[in-house]
Protein backbone atom coordinates (compact mmCIF):
# COMPACT_ATOMS: atom_id res chain seq x y z
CA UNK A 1 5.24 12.70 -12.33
CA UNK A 2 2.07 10.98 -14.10
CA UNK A 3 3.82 7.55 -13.38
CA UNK A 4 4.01 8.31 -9.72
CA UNK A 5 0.58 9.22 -9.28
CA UNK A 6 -0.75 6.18 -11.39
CA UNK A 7 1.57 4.14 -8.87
CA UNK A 8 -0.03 5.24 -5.93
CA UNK A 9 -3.42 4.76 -7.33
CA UNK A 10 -2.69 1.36 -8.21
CA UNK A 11 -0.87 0.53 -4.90
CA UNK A 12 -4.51 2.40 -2.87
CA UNK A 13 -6.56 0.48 -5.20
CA UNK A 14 -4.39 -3.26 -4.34
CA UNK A 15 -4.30 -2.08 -0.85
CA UNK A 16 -8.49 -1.35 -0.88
CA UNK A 17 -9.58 -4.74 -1.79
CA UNK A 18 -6.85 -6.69 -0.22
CA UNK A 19 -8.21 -4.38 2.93
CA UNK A 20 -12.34 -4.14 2.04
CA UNK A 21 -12.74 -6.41 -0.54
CA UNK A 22 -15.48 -9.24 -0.17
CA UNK A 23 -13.07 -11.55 -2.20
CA UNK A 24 -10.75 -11.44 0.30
CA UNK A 25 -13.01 -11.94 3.60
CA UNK A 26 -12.42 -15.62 4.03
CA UNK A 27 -8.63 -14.93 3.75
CA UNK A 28 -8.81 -12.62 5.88
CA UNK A 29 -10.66 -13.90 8.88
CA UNK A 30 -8.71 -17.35 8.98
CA UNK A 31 -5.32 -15.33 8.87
CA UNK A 32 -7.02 -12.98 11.94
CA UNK A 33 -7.69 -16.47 13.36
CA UNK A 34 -4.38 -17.68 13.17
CA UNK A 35 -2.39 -14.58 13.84
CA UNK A 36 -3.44 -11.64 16.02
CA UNK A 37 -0.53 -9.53 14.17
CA UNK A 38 -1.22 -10.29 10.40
CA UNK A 39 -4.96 -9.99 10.97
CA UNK A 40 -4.32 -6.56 12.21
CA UNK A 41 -2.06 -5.80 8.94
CA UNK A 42 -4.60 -7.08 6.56
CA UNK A 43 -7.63 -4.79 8.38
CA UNK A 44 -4.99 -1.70 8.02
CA UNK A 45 -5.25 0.41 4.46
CA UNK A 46 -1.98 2.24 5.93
CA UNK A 47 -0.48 -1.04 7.17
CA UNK A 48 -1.40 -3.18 3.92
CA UNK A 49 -0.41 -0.21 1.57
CA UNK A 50 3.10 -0.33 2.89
CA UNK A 51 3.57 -3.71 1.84
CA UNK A 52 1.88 -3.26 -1.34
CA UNK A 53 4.51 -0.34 -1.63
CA UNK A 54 7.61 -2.83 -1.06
CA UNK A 55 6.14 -5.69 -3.24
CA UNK A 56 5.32 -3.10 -6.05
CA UNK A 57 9.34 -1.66 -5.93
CA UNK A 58 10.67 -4.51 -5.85
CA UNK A 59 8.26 -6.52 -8.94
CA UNK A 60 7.04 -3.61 -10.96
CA UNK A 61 8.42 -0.39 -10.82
CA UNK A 62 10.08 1.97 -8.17
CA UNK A 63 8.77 5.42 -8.45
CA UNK A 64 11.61 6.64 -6.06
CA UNK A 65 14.77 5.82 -8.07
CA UNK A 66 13.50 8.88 -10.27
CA UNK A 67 13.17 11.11 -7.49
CA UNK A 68 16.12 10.42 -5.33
CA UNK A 69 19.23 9.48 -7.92
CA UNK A 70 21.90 9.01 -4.77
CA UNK A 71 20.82 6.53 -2.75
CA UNK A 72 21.47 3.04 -2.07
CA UNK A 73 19.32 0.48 -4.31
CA UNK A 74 17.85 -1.04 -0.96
CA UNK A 75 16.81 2.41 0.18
CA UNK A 76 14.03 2.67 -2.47
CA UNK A 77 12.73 -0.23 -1.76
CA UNK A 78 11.69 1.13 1.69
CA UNK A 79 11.16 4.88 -0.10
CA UNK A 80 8.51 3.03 -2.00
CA UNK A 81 6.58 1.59 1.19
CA UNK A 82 6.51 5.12 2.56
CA UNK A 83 5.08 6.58 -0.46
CA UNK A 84 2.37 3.85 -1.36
CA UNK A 85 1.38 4.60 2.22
CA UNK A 86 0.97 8.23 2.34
CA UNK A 87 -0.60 8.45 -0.79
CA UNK A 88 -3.12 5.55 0.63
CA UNK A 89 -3.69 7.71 3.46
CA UNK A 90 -4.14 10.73 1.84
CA UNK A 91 -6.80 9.37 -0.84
CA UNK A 92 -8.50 6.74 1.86
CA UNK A 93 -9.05 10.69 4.15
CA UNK A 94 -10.57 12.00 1.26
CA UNK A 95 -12.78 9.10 0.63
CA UNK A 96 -13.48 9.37 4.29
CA UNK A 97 -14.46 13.25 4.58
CA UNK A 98 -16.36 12.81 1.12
CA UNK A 99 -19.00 10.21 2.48
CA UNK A 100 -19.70 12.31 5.23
């Protein structure tokens, strides 16, 4: 269970400076430029967590293959997204409620 939750924090924290980070302004205004659609993805935590989520399955590690044993091998790839994105959600609302 410790692995999942270090997963998710990693996946928020990739997510938060592809998202916020200053590093990644320049990127992310010529790709706005260029593309109304991936500018949209790279100014969403949700949105960019999700990918984060797939890329993270498929290179590093996927936390659902220990949680759901039946399914297909594809499946956890997309079981992944979905949990690198509510976990982003749930930590970016409490970083939200907590600066208020």
């Amino acid at each position: 269970m410790m692995n999942i939750i270090i997963w998710i924090l990693i996946a928020y924290a990739t997510s938060l400076i592809i998202v916020e980070g200053s590093i990644f302004d320049g990127p992310r205004e010529r790709i706005a430029e260029k593309s109304d659609f991936f500018g949209n993805l790279l100014n969403c935590i949700m949105c960019t967590s999700t990918w984060v989520g797939f890329f993270y399955s498929i290179t590093i590690w996927s936390p659902s293959s220990s949680l759901f044993t039946n399914c297909h091998p594809l499946s956890y790839i997309f079981l992944d997204g979905m949990i690198a994105c509510g976990g982003a959600w749930i930590i970016n609302s409490m970083v939200i409620y907590f600066k208020k």
